[in-house]
C-alpha atoms as a PDB file:
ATOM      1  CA  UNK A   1      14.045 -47.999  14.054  1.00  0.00           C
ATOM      2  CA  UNK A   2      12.691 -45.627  11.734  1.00  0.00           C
ATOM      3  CA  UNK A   3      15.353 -43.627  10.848  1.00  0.00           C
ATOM      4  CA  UNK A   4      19.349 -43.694  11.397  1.00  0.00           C
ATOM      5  CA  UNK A   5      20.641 -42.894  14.834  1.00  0.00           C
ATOM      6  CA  UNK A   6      22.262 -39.378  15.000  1.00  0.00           C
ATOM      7  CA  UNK A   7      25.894 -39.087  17.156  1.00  0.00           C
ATOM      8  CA  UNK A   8      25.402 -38.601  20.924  1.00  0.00           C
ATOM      9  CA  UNK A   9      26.270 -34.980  21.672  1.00  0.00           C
ATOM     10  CA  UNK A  10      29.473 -33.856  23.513  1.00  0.00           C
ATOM     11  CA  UNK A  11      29.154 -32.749  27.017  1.00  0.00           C
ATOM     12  CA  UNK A  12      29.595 -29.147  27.249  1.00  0.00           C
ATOM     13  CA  UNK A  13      32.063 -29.620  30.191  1.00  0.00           C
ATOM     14  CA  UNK A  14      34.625 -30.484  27.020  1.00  0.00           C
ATOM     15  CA  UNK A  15      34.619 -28.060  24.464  1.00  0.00           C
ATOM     16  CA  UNK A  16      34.913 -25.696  27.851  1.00  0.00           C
ATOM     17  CA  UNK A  17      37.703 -27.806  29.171  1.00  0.00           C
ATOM     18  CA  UNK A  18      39.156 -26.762  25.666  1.00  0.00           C
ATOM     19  CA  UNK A  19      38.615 -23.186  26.203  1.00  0.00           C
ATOM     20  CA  UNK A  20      39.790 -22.801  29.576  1.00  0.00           C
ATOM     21  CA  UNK A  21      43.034 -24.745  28.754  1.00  0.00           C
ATOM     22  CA  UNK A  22      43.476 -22.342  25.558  1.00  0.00           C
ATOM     23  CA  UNK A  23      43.122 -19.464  28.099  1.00  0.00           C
ATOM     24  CA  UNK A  24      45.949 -20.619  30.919  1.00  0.00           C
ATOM     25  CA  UNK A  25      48.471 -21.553  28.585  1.00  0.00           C
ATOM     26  CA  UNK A  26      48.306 -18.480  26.741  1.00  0.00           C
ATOM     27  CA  UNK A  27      48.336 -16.482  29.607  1.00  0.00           C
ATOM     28  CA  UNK A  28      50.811 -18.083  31.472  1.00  0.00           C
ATOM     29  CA  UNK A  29      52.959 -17.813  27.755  1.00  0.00           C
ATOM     30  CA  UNK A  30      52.183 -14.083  28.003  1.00  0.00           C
ATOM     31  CA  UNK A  31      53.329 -13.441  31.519  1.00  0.00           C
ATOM     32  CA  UNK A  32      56.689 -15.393  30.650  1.00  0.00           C
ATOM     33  CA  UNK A  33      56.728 -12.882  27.756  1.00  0.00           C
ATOM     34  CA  UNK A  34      56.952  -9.950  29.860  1.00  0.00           C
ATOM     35  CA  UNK A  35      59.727 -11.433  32.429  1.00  0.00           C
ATOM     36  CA  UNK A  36      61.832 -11.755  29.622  1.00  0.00           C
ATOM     37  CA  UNK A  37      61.686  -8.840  28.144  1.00  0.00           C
ATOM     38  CA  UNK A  38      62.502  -7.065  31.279  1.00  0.00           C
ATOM     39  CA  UNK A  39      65.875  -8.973  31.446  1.00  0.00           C
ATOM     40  CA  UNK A  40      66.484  -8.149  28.227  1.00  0.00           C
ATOM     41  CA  UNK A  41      66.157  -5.038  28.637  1.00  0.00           C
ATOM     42  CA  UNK A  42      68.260  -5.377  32.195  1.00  0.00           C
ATOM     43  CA  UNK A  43      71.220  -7.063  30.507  1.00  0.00           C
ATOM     44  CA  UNK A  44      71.230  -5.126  27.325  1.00  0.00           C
ATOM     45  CA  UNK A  45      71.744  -1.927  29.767  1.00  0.00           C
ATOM     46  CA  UNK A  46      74.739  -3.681  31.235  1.00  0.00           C
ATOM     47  CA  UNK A  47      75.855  -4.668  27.540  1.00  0.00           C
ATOM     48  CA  UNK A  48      76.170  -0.809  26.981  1.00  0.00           C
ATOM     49  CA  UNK A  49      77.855   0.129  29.734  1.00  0.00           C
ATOM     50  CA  UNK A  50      80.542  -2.882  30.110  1.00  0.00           C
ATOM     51  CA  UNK A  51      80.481  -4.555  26.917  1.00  0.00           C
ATOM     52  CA  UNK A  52      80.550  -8.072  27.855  1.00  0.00           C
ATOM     53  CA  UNK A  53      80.149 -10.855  25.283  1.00  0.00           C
ATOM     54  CA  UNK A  54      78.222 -12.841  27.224  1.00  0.00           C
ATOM     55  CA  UNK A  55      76.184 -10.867  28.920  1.00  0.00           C
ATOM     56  CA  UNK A  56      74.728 -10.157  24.839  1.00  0.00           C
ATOM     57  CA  UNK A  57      74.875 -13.624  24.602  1.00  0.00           C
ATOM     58  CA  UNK A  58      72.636 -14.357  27.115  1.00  0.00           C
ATOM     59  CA  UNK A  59      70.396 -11.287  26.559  1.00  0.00           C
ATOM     60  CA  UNK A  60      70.659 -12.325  23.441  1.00  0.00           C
ATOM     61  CA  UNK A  61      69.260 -16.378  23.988  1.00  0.00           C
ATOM     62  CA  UNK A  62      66.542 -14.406  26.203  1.00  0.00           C
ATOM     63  CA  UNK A  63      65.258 -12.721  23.127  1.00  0.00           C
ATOM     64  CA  UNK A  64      65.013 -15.349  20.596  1.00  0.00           C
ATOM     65  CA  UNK A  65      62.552 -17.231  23.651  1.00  0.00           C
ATOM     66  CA  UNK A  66      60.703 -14.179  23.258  1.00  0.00           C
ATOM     67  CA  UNK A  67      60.257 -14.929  19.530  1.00  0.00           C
ATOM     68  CA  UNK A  68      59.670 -18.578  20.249  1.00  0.00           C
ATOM     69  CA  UNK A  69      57.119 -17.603  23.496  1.00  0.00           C
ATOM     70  CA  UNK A  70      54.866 -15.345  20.734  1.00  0.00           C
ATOM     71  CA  UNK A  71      54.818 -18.009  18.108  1.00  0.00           C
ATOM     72  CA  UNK A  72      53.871 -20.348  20.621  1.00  0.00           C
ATOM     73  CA  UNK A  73      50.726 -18.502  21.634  1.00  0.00           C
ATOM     74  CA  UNK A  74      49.655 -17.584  17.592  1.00  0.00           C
ATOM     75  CA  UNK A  75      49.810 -21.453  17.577  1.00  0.00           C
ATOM     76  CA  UNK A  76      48.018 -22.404  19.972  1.00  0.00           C
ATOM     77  CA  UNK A  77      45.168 -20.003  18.819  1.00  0.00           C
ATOM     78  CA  UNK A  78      45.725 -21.331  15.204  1.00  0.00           C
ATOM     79  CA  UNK A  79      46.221 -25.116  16.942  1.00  0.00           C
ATOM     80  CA  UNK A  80      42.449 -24.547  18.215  1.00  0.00           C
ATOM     81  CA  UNK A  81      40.738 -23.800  15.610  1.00  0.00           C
ATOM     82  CA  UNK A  82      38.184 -26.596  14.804  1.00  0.00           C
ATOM     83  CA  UNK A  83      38.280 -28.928  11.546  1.00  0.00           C
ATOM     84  CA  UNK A  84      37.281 -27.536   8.182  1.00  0.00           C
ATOM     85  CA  UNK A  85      37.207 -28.245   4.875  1.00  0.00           C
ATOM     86  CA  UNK A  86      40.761 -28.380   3.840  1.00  0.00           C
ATOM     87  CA  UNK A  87      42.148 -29.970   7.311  1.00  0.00           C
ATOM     88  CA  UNK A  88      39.612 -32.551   8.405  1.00  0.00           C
ATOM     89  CA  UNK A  89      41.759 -33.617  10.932  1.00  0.00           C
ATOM     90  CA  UNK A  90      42.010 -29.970  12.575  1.00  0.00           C
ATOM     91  CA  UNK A  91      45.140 -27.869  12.755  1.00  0.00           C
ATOM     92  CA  UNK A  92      46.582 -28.984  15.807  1.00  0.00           C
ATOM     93  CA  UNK A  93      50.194 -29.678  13.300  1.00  0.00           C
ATOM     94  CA  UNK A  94      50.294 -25.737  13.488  1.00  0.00           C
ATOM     95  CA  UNK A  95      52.065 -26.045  16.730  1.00  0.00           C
ATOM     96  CA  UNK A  96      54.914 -28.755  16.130  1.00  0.00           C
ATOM     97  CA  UNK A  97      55.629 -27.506  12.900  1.00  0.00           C
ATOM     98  CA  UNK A  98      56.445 -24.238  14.364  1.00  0.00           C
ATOM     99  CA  UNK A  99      58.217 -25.644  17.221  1.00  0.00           C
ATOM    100  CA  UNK A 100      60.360 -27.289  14.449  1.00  0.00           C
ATOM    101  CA  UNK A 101      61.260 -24.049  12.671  1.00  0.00           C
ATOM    102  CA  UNK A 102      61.880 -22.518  15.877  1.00  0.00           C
ATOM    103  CA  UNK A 103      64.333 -24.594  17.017  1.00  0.00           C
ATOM    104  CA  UNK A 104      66.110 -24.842  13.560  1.00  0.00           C
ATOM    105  CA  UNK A 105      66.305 -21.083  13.734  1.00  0.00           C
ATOM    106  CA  UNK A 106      67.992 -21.485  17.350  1.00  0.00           C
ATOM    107  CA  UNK A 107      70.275 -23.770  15.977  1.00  0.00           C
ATOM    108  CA  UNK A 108      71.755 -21.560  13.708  1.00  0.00           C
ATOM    109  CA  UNK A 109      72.046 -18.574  15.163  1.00  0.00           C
ATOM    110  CA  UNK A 110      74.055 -20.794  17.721  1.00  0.00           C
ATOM    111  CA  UNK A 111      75.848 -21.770  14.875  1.00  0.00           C
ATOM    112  CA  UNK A 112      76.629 -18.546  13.865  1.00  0.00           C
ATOM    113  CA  UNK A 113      77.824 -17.011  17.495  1.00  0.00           C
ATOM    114  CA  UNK A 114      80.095 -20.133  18.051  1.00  0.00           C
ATOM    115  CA  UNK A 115      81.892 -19.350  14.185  1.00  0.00           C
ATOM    116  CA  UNK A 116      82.101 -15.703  15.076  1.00  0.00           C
ATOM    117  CA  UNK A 117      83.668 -16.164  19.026  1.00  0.00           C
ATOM    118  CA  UNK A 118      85.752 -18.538  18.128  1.00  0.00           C
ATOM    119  CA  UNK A 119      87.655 -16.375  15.759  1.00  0.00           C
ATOM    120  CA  UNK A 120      87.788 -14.485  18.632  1.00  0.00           C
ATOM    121  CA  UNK A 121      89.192 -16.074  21.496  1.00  0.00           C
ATOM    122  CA  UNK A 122      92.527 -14.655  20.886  1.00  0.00           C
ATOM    123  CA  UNK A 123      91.853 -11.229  20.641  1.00  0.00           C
ATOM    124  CA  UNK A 124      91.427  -8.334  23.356  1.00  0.00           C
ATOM    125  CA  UNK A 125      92.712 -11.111  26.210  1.00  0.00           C
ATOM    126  CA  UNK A 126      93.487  -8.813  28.504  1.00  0.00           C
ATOM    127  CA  UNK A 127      90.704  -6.816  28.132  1.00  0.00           C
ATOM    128  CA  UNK A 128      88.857  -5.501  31.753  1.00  0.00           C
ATOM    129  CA  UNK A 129      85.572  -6.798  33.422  1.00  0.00           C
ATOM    130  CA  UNK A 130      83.711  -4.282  35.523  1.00  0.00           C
ATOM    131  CA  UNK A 131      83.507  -6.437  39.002  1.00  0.00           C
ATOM    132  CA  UNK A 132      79.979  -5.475  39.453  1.00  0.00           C
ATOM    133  CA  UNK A 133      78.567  -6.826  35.568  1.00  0.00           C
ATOM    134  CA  UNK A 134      77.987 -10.807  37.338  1.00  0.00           C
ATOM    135  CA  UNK A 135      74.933  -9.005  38.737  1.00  0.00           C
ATOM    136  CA  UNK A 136      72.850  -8.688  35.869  1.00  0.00           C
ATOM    137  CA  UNK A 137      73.153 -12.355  34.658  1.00  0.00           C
ATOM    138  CA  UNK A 138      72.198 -13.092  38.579  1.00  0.00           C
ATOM    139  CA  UNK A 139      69.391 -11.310  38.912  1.00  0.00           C
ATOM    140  CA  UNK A 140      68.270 -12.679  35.477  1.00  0.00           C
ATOM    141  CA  UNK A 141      68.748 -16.127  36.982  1.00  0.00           C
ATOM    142  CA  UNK A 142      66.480 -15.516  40.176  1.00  0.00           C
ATOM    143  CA  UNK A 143      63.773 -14.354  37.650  1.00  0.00           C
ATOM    144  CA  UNK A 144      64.577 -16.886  35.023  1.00  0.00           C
ATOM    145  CA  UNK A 145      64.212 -19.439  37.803  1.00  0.00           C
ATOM    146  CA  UNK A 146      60.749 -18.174  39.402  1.00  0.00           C
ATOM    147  CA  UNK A 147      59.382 -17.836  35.636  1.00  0.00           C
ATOM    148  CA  UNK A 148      60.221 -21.637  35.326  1.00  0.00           C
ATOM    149  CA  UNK A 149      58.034 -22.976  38.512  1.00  0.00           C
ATOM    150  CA  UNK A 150      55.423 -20.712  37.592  1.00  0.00           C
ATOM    151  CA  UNK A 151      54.988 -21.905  33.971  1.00  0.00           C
ATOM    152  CA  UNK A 152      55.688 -25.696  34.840  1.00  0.00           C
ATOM    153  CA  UNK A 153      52.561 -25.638  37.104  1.00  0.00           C
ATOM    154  CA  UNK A 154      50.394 -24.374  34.750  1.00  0.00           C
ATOM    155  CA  UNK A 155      51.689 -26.724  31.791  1.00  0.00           C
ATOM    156  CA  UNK A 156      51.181 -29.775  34.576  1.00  0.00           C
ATOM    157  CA  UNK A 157      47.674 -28.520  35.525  1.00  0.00           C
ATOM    158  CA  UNK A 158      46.668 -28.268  31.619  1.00  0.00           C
ATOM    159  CA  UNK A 159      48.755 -30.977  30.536  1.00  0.00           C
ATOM    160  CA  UNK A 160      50.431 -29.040  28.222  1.00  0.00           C
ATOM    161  CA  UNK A 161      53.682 -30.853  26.725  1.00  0.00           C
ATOM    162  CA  UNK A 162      54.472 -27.703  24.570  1.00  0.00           C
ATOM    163  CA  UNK A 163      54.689 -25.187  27.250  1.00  0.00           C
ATOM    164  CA  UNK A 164      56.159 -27.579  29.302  1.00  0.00           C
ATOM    165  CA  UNK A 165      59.346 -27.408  26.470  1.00  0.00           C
ATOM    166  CA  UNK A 166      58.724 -23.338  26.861  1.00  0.00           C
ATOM    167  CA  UNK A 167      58.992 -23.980  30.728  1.00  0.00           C
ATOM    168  CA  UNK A 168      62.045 -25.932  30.397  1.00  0.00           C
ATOM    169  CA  UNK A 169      63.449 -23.386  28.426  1.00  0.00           C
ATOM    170  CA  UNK A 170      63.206 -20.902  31.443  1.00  0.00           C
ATOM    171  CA  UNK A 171      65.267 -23.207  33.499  1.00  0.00           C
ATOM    172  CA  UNK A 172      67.876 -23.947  30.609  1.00  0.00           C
ATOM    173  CA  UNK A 173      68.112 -19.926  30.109  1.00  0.00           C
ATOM    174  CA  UNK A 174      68.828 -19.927  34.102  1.00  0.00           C
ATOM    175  CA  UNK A 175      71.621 -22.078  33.672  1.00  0.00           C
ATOM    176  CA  UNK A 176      72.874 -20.033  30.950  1.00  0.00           C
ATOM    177  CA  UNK A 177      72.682 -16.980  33.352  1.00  0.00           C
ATOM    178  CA  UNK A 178      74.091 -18.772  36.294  1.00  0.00           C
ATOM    179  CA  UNK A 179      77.001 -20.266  33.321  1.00  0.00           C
ATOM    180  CA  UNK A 180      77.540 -16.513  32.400  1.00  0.00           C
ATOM    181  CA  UNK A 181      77.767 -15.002  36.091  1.00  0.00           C
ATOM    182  CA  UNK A 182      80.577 -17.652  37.053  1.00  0.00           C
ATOM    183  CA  UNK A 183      82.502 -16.626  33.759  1.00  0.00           C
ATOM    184  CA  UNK A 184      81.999 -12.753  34.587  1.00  0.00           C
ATOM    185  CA  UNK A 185      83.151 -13.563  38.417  1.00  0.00           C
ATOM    186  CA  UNK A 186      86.052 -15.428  36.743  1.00  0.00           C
ATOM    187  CA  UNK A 187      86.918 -13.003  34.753  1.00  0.00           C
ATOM    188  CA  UNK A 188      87.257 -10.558  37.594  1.00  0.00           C
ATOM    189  CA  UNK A 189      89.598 -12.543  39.688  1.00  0.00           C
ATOM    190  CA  UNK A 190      91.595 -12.535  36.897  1.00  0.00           C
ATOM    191  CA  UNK A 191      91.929  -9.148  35.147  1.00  0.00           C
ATOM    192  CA  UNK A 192      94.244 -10.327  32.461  1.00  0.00           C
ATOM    193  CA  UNK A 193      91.895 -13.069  31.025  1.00  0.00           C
ATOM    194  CA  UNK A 194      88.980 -10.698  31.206  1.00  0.00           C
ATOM    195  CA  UNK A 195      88.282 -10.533  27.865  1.00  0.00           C
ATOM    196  CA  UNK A 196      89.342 -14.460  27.080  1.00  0.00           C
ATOM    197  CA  UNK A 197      87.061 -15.735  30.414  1.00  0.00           C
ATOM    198  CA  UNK A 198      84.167 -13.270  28.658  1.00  0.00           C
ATOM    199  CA  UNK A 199      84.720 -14.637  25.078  1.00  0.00           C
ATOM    200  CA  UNK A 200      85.017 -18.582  26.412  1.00  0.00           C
ATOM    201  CA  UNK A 201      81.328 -17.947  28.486  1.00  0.00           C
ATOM    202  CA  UNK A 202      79.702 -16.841  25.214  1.00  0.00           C
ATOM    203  CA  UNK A 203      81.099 -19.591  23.309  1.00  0.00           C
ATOM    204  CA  UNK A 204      79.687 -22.224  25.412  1.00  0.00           C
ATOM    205  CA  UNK A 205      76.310 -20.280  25.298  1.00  0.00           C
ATOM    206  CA  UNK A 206      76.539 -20.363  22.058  1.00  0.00           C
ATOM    207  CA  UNK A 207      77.231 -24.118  21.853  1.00  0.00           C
ATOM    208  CA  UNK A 208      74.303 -24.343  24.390  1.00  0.00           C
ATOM    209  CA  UNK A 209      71.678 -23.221  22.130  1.00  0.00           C
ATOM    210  CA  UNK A 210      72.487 -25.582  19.198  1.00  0.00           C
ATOM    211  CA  UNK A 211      72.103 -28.359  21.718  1.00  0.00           C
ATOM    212  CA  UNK A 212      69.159 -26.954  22.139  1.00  0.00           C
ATOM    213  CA  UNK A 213      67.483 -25.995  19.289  1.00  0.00           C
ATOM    214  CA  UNK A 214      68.000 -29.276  17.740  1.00  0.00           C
ATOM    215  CA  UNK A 215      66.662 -31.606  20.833  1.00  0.00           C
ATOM    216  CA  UNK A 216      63.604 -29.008  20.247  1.00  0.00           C
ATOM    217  CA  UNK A 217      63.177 -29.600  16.580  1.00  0.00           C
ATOM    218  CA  UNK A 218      63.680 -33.463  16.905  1.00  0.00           C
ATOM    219  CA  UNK A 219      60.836 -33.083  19.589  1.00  0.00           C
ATOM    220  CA  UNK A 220      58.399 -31.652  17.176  1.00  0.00           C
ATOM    221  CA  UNK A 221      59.485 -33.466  14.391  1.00  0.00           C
ATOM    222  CA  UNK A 222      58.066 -36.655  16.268  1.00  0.00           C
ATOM    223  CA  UNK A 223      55.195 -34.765  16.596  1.00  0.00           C
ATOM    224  CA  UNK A 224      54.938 -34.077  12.811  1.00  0.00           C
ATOM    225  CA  UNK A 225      55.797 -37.916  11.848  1.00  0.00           C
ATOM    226  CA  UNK A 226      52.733 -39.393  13.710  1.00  0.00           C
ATOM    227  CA  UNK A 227      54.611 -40.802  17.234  1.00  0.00           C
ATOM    228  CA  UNK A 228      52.805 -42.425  19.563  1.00  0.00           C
ATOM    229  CA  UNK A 229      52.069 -40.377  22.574  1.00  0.00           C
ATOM    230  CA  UNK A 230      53.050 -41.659  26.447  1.00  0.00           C
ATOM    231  CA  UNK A 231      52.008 -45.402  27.380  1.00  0.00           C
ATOM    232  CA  UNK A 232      49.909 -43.339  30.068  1.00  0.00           C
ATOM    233  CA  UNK A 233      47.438 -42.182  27.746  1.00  0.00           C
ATOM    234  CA  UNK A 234      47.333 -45.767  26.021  1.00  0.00           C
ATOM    235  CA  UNK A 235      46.071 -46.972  29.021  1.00  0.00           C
ATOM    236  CA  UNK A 236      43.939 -44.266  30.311  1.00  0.00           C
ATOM    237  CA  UNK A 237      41.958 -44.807  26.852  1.00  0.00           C
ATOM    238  CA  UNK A 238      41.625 -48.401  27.548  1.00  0.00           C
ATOM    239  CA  UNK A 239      40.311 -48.026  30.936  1.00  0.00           C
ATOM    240  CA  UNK A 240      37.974 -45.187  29.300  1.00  0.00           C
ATOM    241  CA  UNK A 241      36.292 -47.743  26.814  1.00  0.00           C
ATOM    242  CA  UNK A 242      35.915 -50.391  29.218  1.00  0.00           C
ATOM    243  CA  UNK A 243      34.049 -48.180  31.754  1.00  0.00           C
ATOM    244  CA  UNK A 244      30.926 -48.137  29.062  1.00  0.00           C
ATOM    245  CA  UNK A 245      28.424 -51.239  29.407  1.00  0.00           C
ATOM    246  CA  UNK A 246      28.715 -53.451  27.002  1.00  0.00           C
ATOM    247  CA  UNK A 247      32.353 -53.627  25.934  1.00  0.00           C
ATOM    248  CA  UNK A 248      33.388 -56.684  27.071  1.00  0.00           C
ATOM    249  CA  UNK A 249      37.199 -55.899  25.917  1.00  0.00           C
ATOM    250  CA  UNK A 250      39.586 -54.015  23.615  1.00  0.00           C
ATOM    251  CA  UNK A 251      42.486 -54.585  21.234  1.00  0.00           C
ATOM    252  CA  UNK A 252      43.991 -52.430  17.999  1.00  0.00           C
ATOM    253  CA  UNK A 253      44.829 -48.948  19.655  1.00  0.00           C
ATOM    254  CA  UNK A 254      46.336 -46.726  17.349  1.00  0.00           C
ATOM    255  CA  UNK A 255      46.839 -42.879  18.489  1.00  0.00           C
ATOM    256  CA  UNK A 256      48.132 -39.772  16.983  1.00  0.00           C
ATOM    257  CA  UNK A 257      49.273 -36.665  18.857  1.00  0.00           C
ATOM    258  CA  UNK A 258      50.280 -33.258  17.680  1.00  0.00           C
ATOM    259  CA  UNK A 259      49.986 -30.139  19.533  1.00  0.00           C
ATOM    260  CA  UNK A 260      46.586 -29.657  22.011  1.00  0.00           C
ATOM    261  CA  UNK A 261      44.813 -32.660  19.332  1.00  0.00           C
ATOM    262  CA  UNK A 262      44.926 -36.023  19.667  1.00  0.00           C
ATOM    263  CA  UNK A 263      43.053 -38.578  17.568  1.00  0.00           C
ATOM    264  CA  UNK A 264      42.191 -42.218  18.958  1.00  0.00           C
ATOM    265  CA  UNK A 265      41.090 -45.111  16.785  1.00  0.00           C
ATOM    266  CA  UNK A 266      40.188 -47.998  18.622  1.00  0.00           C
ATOM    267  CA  UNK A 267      38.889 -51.786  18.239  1.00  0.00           C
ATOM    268  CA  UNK A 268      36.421 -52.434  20.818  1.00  0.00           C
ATOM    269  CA  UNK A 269      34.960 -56.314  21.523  1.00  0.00           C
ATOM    270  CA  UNK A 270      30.728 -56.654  21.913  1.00  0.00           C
ATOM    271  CA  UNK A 271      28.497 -59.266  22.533  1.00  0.00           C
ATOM    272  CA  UNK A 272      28.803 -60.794  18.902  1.00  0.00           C
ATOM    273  CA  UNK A 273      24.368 -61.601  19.285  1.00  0.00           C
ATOM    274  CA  UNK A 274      24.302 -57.372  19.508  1.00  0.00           C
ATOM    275  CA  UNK A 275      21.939 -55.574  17.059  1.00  0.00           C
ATOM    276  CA  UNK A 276      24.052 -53.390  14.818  1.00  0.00           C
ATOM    277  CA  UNK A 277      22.141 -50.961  16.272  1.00  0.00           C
ATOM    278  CA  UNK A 278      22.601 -51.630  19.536  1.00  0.00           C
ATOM    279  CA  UNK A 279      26.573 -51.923  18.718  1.00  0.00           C
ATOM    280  CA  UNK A 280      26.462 -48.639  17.368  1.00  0.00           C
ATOM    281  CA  UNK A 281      25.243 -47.207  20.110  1.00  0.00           C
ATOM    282  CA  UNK A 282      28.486 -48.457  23.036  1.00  0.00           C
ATOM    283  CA  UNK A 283      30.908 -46.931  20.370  1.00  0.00           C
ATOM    284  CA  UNK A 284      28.923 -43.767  20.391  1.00  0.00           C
ATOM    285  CA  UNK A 285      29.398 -43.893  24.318  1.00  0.00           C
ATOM    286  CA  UNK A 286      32.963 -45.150  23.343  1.00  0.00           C
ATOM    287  CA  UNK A 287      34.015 -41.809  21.868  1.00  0.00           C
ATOM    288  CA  UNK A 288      32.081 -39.757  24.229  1.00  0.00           C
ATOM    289  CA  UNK A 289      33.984 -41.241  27.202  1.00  0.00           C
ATOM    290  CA  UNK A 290      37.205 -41.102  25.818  1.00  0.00           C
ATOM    291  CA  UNK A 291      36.802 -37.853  25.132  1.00  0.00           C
ATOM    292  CA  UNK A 292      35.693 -37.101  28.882  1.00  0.00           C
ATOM    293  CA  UNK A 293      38.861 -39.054  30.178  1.00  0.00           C
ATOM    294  CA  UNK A 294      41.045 -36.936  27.669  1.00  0.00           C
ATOM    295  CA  UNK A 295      39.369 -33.723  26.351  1.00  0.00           C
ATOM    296  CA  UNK A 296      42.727 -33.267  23.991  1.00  0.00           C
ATOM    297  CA  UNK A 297      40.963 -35.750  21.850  1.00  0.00           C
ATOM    298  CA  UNK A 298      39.385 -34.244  18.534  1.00  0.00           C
ATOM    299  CA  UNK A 299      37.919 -37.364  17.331  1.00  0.00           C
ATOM    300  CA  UNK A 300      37.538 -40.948  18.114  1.00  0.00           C
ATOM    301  CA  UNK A 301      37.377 -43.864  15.440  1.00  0.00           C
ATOM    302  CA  UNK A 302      35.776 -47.477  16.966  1.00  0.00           C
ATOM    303  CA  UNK A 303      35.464 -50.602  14.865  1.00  0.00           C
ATOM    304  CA  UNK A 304      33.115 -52.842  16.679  1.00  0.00           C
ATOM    305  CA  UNK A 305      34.719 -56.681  16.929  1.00  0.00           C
ATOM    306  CA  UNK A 306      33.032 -59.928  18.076  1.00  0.00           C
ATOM    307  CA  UNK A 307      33.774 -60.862  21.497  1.00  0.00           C
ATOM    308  CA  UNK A 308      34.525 -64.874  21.928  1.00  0.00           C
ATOM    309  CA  UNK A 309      36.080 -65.772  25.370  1.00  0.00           C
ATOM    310  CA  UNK A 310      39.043 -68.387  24.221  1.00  0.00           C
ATOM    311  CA  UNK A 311      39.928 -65.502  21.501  1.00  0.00           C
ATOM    312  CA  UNK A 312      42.621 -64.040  23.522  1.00  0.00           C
END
């Protein structure tokens, strides 16, 4: 050998698996955008014209998705950007970290609503519910609910465990809806609660959205502190290596997993009479098919081992 082997090349079929993942989830992020700004809008319109507390409430837990929905899709474009310089490892953290933020921020704005209703639970009992204001958190739950299957799919298709959490959201803001249409038809049926029924369904919204905001930023904070991702990919890694010639077995598999990245390092067992160069070579194919298996892999370290059969 005359000079030293250069890496094997990635297929194009990755770095295009990348793109096209890049493109669904944003768009299917963007779409859920606009169905929730329409209920917004729908339920703040019914806010104005029969004051209901949680009917903002919800309109309210609707918005702040918005907020999380946009700084989803900046980090996923950040989350994408390749490895430079000053983050060798790529960006992919852009995404967890923001997640974590996000759901601190819901957190304490639930905080907030639940120190503020409860003061008010006593006041304005008796005040009157228009019978017909249960139909805006309805409708809002039909859509809510339709938003949710759509964006599930695509986060299934692209493997997406980020807008999967955005996709659960839409089903956990239908609840909400379906919570606050049962409080509004309570509160109906009886007149002289009105205002107590109203005041006790944004209350539990607000409690709601601290639950939630802090099972989100535990989520990504498990991102941020290097957990290990599914067994499933442990295994689909394994199978990976083993499908190139020459590796006889595996053993140390460490991964990390943050956002759309995932990095793989890997001990991988050889004929121990192998050529250095000729070991060099599987773990090139090594990287290049665990990358094919799983094209959410950025990078793949393997450490060549010795392979002795009565070593296991």
């Amino acid at each position: 050998m005359s000079k030293f082997p250069g890496a094997l090349e990635l297929p194009d079929a990755i770095p295009e698996a990348r793109k096209k993942r890049e493109r669904n989830l944003v768009r299917a992020a963007a779409w859920g955008i606009g169905i929730r700004a329409s209920i917004v809008i729908f339920e703040l319109f019914g806010v104005y014209f029969f004051g209901s507390h949680a009917l903002l409430m919800d309109a309210l837990a609707s918005f702040i998705d918005i907020l999380t929905t946009i700084a989803l899709i900046i980090c996923i474009k950040l989350a994408e950007r390749p490895p430079d310089h000053d983050h060798p490892f790529g960006h992919g953290r852009y995404e967890p970290l923001a997640g974590a933020l996000l759901g601190l921020f819901l957190a304490a704005i639930g905080a907030w609503m639940v120190a503020r209703h409860s003061f008010n639970l006593t006041d304005d009992i008796d005040h009157s519910i228009s019978p017909f204001v249960w139909v805006f958190p309805f409708v809002a739950l039909i859509l809510l609910e339709i938003s949710y299957r759509t964006v599930m799919y695509v986060a299934k298709k692209e493997n997406s465990p980020a807008l999967a959490t955005d996709a659960i959201h839409y089903r956990i803001d239908a609840v909400t809806s379906l919570f606050a249409a049962i409080v509004l038809i309570a509160a109906v049926f009886y007149p002289k609660w009105g205002g107590f029924c109203d005041d006790i369904g944004a209350l539990a919204i607000s409690i709601l959205m601290i639950i939630l905001g802090v099972l989100a930023a535990k989520d990504n904070f498990y991102q941020l502190l290097d957990s290990p991702p599914e067994k499933q990919y442990f295994q689909r890694v394994r199978e990976a290596s083993l499908r190139v010639p020459g590796v006889r077995d595996t053993e140390k598999l460490r991964m990390q997993r943050y956002g759309p990245d995932a990095h793989v390092d890997i001990d991988i067992e050889v004929d121990p009479h192998l050529t250095v160069e000729a070991a060099h070579k599987i773990s090139q194919h090594v990287r290049i098919e665990i990358q094919k298996e799983w094209p959410a892999v950025r990078d793949v370290t393997v450490h060549i081992e010795p392979f002795y059969e009565n070593d296991h």
